[in-house]
N, C-alpha and C. Protein backbone atom coordinates (compact mmCIF):
# COMPACT_ATOMS: atom_id res chain seq x y z
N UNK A 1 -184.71 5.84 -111.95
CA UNK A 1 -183.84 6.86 -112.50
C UNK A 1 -183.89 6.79 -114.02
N UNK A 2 -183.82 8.02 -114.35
CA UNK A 2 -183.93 8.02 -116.07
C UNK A 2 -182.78 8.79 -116.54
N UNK A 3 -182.34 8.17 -117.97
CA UNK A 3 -181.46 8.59 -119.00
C UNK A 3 -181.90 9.31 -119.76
N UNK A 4 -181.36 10.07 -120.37
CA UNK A 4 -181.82 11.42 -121.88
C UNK A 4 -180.85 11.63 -123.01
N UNK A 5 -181.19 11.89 -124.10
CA UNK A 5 -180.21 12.25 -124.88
C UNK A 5 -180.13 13.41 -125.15
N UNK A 6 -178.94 13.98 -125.32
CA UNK A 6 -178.91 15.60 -125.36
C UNK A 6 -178.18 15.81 -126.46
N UNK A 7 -177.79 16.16 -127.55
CA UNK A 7 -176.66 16.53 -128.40
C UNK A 7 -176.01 15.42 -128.98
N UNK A 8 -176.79 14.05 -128.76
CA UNK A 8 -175.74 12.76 -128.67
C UNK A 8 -175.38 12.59 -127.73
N UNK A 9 -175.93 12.58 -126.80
CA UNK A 9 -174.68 12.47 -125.87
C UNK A 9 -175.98 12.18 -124.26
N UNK A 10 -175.47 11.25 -123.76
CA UNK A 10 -176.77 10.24 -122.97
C UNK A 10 -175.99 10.89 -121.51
N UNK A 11 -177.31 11.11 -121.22
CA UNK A 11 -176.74 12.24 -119.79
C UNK A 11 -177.68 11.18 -118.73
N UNK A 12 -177.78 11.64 -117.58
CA UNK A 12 -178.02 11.09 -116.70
C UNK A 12 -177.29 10.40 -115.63
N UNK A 13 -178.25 9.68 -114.22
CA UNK A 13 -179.23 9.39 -114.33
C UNK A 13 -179.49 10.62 -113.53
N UNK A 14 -180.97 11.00 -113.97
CA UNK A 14 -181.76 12.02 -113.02
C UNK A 14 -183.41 11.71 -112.54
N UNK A 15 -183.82 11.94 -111.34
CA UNK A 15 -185.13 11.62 -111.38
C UNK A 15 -186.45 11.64 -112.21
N UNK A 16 -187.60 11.19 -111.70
CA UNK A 16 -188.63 11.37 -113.01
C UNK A 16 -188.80 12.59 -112.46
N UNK A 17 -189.11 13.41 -111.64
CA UNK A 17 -189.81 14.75 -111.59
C UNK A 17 -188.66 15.87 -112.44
N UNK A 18 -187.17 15.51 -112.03
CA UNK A 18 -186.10 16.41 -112.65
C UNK A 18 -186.73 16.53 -114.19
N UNK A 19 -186.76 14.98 -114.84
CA UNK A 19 -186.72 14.86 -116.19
C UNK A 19 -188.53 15.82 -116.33
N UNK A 20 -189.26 15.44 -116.08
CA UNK A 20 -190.72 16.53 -116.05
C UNK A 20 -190.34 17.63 -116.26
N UNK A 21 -189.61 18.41 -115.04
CA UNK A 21 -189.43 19.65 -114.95
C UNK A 21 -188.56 19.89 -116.06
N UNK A 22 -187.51 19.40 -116.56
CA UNK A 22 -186.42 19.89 -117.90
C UNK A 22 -187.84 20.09 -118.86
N UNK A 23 -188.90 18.94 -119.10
CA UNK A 23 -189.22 18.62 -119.90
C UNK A 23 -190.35 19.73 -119.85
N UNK A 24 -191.21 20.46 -118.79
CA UNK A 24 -191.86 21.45 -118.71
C UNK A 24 -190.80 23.01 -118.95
N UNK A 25 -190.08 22.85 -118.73
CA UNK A 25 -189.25 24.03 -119.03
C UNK A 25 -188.68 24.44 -120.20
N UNK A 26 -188.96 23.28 -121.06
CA UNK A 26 -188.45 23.64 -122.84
C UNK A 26 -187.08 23.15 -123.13
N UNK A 27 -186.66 21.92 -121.54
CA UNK A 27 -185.24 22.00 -122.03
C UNK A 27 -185.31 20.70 -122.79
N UNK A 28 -186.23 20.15 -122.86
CA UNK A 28 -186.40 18.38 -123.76
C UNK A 28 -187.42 18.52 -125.16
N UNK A 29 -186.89 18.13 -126.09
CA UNK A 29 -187.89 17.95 -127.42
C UNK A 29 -189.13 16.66 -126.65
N UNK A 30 -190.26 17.07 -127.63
CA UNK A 30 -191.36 15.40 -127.81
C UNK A 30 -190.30 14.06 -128.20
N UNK A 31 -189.66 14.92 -129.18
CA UNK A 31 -188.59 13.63 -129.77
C UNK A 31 -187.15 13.20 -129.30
N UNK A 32 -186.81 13.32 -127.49
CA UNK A 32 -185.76 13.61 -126.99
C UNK A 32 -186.28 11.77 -126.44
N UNK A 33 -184.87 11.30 -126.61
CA UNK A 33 -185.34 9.70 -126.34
C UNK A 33 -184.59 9.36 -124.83
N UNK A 34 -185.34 9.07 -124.56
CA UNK A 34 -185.36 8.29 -123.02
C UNK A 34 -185.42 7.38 -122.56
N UNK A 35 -184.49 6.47 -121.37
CA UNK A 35 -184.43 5.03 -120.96
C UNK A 35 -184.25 4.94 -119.56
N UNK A 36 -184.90 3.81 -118.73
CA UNK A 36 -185.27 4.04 -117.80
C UNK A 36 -185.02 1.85 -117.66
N UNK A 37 -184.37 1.68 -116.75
CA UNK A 37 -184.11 0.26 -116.40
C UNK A 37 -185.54 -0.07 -116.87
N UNK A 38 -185.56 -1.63 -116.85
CA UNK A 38 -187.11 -2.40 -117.43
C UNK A 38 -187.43 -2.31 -118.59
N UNK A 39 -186.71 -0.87 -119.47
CA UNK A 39 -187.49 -0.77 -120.54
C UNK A 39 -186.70 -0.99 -121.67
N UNK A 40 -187.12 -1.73 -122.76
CA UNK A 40 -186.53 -2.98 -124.01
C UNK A 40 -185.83 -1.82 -124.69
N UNK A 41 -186.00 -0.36 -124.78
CA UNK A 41 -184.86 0.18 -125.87
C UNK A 41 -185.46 1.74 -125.57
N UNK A 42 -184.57 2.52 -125.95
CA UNK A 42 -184.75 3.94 -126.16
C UNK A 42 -186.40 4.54 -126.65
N UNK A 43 -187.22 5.60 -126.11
CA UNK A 43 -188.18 6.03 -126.95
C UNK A 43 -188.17 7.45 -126.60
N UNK A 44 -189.26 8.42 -127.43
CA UNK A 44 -189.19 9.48 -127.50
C UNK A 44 -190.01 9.86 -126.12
N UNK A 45 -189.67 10.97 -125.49
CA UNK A 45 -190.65 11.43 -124.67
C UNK A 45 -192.36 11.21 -124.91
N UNK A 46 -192.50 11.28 -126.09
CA UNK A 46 -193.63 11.86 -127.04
C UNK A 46 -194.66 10.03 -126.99
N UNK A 47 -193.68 9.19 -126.62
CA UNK A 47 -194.74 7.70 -126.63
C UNK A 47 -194.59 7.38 -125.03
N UNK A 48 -193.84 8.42 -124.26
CA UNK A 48 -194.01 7.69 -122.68
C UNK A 48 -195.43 8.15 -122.40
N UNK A 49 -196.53 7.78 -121.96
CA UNK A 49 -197.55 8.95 -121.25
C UNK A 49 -196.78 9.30 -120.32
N UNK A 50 -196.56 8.86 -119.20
CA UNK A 50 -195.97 9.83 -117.66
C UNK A 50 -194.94 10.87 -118.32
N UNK A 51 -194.25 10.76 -119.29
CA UNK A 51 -193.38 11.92 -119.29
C UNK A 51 -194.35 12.83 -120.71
N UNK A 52 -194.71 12.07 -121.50
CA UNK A 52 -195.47 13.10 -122.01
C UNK A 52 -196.19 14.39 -121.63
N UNK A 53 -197.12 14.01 -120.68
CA UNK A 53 -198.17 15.03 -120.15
C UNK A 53 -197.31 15.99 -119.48
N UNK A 54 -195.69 15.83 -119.31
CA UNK A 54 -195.36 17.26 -118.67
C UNK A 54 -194.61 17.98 -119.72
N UNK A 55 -194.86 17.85 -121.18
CA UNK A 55 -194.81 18.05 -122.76
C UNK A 55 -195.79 19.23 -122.60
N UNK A 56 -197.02 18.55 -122.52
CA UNK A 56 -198.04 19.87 -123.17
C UNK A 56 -198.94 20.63 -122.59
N UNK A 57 -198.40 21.72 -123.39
CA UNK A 57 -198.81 23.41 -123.38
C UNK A 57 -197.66 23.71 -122.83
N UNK A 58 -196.33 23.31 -122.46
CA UNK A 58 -195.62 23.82 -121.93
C UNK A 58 -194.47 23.68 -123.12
N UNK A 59 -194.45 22.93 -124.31
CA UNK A 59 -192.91 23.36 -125.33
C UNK A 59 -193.73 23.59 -126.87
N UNK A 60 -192.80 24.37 -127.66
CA UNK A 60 -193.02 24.66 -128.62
C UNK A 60 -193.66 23.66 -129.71
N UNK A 61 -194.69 23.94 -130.14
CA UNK A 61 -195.25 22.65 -131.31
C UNK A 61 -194.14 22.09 -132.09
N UNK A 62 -194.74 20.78 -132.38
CA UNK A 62 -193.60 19.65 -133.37
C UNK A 62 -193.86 20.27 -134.99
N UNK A 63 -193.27 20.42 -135.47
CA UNK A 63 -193.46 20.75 -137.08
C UNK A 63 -193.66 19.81 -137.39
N UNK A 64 -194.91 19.24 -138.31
CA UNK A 64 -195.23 18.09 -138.76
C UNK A 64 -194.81 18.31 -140.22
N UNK A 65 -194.89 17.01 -140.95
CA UNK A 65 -194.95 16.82 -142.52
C UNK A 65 -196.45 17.03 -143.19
N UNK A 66 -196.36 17.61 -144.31
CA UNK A 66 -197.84 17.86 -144.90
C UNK A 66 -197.15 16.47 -145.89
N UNK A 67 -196.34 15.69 -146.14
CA UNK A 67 -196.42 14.70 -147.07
C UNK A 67 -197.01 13.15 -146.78
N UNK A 68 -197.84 12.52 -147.42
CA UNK A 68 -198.48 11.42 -146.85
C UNK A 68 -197.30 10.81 -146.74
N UNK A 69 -197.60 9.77 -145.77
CA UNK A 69 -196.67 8.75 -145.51
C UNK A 69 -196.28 8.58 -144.26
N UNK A 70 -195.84 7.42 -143.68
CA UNK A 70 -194.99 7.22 -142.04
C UNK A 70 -194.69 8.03 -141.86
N UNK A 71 -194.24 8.77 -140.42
CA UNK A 71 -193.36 9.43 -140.23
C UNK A 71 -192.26 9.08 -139.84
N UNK A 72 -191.51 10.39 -140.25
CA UNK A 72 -189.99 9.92 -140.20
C UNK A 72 -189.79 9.07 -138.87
N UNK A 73 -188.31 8.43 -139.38
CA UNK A 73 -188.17 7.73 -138.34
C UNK A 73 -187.16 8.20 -136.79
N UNK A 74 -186.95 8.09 -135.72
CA UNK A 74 -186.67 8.26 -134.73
C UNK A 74 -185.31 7.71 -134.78
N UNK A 75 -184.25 8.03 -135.01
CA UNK A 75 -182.51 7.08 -135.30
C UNK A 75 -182.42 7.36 -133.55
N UNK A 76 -181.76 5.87 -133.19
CA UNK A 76 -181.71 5.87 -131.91
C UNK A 76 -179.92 6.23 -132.17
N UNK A 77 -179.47 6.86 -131.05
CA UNK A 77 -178.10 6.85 -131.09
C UNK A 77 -177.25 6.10 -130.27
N UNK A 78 -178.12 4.99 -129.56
CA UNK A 78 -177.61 3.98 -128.64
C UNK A 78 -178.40 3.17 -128.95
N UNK A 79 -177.13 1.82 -128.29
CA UNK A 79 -176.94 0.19 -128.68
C UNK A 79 -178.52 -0.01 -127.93
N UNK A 80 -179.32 -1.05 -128.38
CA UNK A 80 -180.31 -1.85 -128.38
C UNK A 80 -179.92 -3.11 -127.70
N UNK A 81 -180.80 -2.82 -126.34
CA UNK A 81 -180.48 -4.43 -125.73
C UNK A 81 -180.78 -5.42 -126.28
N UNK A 82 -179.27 -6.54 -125.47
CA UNK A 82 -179.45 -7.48 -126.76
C UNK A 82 -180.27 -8.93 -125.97
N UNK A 83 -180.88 -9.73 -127.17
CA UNK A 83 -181.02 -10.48 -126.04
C UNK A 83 -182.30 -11.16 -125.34
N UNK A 84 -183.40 -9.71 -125.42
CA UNK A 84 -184.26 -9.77 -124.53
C UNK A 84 -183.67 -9.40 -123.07
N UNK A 85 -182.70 -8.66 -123.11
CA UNK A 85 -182.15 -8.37 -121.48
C UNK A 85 -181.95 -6.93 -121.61
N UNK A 86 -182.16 -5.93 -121.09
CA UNK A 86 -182.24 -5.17 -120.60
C UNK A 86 -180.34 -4.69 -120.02
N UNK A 87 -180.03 -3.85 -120.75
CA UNK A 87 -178.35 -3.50 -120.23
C UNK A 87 -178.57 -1.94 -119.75
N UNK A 88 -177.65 -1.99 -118.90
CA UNK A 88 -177.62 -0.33 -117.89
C UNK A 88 -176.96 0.64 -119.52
N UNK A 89 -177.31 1.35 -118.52
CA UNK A 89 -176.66 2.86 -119.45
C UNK A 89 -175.63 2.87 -119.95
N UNK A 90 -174.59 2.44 -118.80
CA UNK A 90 -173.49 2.88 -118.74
C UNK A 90 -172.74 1.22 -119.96
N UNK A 91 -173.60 0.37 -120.37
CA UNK A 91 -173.19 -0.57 -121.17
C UNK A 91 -173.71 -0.15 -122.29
N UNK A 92 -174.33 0.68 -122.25
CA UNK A 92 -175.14 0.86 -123.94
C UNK A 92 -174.57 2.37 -124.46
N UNK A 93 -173.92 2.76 -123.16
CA UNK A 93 -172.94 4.19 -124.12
C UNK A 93 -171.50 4.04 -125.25
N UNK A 94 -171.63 2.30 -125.27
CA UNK A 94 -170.39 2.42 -126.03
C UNK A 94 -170.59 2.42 -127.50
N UNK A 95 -172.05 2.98 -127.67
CA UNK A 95 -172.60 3.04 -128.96
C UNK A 95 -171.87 4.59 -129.53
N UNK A 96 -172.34 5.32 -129.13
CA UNK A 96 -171.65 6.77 -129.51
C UNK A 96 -170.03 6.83 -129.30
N UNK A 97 -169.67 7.46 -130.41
CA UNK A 97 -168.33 7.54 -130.50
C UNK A 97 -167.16 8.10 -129.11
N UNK A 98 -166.68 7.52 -128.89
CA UNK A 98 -165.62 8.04 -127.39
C UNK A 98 -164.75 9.55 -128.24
N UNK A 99 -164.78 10.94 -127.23
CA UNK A 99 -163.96 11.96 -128.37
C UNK A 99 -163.01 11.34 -128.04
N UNK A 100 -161.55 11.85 -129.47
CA UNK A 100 -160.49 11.70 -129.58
C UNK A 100 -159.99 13.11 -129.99
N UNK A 101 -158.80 13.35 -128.80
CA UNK A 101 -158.25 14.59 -128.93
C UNK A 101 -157.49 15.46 -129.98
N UNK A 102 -157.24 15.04 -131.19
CA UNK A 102 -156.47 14.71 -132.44
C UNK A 102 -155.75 15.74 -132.40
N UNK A 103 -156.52 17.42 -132.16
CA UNK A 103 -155.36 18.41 -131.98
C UNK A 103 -154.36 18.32 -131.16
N UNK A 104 -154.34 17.66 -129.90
CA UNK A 104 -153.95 17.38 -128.88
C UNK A 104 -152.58 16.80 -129.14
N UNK A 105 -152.77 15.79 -129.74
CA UNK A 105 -152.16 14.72 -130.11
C UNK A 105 -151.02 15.03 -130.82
N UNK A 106 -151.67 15.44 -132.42
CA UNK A 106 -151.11 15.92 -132.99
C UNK A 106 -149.88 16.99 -132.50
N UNK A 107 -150.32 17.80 -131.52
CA UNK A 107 -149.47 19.32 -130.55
C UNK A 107 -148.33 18.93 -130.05
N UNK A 108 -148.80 17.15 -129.61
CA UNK A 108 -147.81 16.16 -128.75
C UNK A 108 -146.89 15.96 -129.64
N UNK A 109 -147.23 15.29 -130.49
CA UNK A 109 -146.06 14.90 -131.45
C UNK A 109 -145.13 15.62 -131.44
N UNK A 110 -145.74 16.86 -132.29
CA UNK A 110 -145.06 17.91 -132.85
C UNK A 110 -143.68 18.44 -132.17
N UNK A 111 -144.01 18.76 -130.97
CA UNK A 111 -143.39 19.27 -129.75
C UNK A 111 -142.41 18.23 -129.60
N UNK A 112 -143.05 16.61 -129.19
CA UNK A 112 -141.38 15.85 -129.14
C UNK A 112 -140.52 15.38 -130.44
N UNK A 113 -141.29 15.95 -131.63
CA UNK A 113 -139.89 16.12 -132.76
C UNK A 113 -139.23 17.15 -132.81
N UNK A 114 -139.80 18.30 -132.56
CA UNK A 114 -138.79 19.42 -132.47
C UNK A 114 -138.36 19.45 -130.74
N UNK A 115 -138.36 19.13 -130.01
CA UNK A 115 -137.97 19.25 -128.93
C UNK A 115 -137.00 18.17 -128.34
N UNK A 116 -136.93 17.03 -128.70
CA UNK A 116 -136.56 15.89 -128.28
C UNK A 116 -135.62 15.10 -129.38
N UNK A 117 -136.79 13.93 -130.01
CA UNK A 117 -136.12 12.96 -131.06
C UNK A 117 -136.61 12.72 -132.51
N UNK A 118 -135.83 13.77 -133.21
CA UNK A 118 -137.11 13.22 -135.00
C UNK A 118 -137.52 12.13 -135.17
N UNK A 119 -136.46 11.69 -134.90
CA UNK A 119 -136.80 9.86 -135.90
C UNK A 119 -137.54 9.16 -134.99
N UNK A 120 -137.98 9.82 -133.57
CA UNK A 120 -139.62 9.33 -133.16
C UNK A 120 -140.45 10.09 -132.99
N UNK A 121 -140.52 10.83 -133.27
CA UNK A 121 -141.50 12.13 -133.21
C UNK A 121 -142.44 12.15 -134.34
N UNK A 122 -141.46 11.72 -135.71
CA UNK A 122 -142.07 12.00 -137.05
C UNK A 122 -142.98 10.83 -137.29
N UNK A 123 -142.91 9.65 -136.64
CA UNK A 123 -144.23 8.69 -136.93
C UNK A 123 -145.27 9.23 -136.05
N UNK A 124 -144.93 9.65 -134.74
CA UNK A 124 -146.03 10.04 -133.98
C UNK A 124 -146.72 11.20 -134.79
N UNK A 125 -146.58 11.61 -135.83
CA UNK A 125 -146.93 12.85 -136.35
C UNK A 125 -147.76 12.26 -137.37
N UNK A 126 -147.03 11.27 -138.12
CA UNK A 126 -147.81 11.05 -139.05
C UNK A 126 -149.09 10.06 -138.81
N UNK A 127 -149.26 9.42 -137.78
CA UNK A 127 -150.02 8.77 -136.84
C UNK A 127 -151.12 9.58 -136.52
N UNK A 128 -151.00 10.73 -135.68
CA UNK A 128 -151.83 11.81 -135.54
C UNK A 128 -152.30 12.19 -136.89
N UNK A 129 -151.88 12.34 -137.83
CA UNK A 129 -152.64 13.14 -139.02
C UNK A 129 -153.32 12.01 -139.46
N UNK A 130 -153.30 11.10 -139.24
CA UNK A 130 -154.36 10.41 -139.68
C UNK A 130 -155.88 9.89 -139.32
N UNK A 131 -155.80 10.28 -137.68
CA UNK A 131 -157.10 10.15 -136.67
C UNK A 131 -158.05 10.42 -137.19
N UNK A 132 -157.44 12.04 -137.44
CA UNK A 132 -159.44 12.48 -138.09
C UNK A 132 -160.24 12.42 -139.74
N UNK A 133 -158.92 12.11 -140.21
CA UNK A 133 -159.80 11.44 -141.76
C UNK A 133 -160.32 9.98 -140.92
N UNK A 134 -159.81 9.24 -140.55
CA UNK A 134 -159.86 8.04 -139.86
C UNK A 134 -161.68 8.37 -139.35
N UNK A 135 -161.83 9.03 -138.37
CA UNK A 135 -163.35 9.96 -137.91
C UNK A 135 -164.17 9.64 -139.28
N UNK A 136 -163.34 10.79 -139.73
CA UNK A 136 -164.61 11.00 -140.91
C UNK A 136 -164.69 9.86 -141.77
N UNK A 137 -164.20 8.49 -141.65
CA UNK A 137 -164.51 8.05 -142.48
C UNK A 137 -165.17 7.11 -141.47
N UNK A 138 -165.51 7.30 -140.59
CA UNK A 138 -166.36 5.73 -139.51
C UNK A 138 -165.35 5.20 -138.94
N UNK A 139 -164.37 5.09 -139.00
CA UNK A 139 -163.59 4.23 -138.72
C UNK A 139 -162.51 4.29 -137.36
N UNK A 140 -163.47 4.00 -136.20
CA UNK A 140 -163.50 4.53 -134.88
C UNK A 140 -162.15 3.52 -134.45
N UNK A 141 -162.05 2.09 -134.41
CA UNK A 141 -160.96 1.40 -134.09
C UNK A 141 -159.63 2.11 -134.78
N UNK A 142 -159.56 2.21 -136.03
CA UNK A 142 -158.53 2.75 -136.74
C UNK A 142 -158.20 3.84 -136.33
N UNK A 143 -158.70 5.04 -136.01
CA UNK A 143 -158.33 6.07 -135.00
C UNK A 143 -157.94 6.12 -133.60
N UNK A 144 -158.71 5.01 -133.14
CA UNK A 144 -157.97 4.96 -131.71
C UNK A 144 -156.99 4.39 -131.59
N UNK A 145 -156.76 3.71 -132.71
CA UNK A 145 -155.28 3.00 -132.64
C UNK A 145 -154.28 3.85 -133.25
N UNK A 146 -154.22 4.87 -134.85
CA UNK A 146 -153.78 5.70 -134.53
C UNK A 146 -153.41 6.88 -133.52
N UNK A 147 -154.29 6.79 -132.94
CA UNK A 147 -153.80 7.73 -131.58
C UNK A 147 -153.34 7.49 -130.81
N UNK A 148 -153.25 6.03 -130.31
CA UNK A 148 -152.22 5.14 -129.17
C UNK A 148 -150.97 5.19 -130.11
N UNK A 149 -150.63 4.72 -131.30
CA UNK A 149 -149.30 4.78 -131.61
C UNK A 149 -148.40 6.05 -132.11
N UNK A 150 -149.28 7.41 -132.05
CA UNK A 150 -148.80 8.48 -132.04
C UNK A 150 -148.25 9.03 -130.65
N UNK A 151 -149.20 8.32 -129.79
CA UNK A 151 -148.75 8.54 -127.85
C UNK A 151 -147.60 7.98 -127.74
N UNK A 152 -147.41 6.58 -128.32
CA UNK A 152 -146.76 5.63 -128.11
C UNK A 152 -145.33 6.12 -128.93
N UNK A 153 -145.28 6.62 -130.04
CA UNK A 153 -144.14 7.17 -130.64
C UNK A 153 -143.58 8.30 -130.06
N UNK A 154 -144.53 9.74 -129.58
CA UNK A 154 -143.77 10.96 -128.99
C UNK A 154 -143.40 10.63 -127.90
N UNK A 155 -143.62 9.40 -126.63
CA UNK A 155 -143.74 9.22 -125.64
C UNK A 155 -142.04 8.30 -125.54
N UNK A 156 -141.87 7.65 -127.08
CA UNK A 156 -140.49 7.14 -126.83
C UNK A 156 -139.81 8.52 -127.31
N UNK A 157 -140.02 9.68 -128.49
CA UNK A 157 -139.15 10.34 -128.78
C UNK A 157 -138.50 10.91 -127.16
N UNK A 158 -139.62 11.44 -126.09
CA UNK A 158 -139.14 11.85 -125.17
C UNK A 158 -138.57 10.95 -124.26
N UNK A 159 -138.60 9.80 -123.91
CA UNK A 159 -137.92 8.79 -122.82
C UNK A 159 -136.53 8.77 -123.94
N UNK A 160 -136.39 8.48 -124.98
CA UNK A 160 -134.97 8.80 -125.82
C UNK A 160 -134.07 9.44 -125.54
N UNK A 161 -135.06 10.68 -125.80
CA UNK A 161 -134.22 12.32 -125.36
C UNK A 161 -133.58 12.23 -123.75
N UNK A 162 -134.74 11.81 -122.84
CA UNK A 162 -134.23 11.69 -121.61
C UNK A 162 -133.16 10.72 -121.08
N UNK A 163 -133.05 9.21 -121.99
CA UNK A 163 -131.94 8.95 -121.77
C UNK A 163 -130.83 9.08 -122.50
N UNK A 164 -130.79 9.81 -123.34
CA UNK A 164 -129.53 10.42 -124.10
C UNK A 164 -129.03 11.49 -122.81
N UNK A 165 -129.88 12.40 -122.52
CA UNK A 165 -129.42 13.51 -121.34
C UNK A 165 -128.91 13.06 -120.02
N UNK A 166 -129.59 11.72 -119.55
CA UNK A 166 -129.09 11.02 -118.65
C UNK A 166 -127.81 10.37 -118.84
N UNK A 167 -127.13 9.91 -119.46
CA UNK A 167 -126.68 9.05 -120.30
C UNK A 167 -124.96 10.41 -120.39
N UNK A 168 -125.28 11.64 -121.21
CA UNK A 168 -124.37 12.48 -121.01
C UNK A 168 -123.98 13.39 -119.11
N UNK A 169 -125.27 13.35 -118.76
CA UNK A 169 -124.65 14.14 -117.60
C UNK A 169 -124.45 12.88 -117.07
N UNK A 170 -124.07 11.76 -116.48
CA UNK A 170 -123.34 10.55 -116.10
C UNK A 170 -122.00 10.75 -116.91
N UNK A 171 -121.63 11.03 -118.03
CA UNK A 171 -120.55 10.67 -118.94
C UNK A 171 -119.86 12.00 -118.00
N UNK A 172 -120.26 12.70 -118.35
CA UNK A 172 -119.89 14.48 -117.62
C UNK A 172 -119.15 14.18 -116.04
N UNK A 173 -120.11 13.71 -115.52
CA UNK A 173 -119.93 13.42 -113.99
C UNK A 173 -118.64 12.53 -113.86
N UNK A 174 -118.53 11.19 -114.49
CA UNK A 174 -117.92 10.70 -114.21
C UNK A 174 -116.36 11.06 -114.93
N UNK A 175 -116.39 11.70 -116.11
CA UNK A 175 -115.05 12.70 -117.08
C UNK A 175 -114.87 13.39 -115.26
N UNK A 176 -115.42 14.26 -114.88
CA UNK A 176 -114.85 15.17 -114.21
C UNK A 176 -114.13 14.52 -112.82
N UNK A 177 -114.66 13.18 -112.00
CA UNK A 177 -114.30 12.61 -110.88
C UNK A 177 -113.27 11.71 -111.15
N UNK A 178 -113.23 11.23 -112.77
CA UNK A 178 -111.82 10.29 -112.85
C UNK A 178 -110.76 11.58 -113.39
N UNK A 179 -110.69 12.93 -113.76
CA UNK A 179 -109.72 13.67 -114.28
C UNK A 179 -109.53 13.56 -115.71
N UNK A 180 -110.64 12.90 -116.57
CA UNK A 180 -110.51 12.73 -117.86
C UNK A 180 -110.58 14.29 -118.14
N UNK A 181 -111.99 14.66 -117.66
CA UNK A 181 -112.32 16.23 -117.78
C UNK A 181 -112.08 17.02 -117.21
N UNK A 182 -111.06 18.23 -117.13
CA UNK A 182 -110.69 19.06 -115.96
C UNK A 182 -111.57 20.35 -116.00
């Protein structure tokens, strides 16, 4: 079974004839990198032979460089087994970034400060606004942890809210069965 990269983003597993046929159909570059158990790290279609030959005459030519020199290089977007061992797919996807929902998040907040409890709502807010500079700056732990303590803040504004409401219709209930409240 073989792996592919598509957009960033490591799809699979699909057979060798599937991957041929994508790859005769124009849906794979020469330079679309591929991994297949046994094999020490990611490569381009373009150095497998077996998947090569279902490359040509069937996809659009590679634009080459007219400038002397190496050619560019191939940036793998997944982790490199370590080791001398050989790791599955599904261990070497934790190279590419996991998405983080930030609008989402952010929507969350928002909603349980005006809906619920400010004074927990408003860290979950400011928590959220910080995820995606957090992104853009690399800094993938620091965002996911902003985003757990923005969950973690709207998630008490609302258990708050809910036991404040709990908390009064009990007060209510019990005013009306002792005659405090008529």
């Amino acid at each position: 079974m073989w792996y592919y990269s598509e957009n960033n983003q490591q799809l699979g597993p699909v057979s060798e004839d599937d991957l041929k046929q994508k790859a005769r159909s124009g849906g794979l570059k020469p330079t679309t990198l591929v991994w297949k158990d046994g094999m020490s790290d990611w490569k381009p279609i373009a150095d497998l032979p077996e998947l090569a030959i279902s490359m040509q005459n069937h996809s659009a030519p590679v634009a080459t460089s007219t400038v002397p020199g190496p050619p560019a290089a191939i940036v793998n977007p997944y982790a490199s087994p370590q080791s001398g061992t050989v790791q599955s797919p599904a261990m070497q996807m934790s190279s590419p970034a996991p998405y983080i929902n930030s609008g989402g998040i952010l929507a969350f907040a928002i909603v349980s400060t005006i809906m619920c409890c400010p004074p927990f709502g408003i860290p979950g807010i400011v928590y959220a606004a910080k995820i995606n500079g957090q992104l853009a700056a690399g800094d993938l732990m620091g965002a996911q942890e902003s985003a757990r303590k923005s969950k973690m803040w709207s998630w008490i504004g609302i258990g708050g809210w809910l036991l404040f409401f709990l908390i009064y219709i009990l007060a209510i209930i019990f005013g009306v069965t002792t005659g405090v409240i008529d």
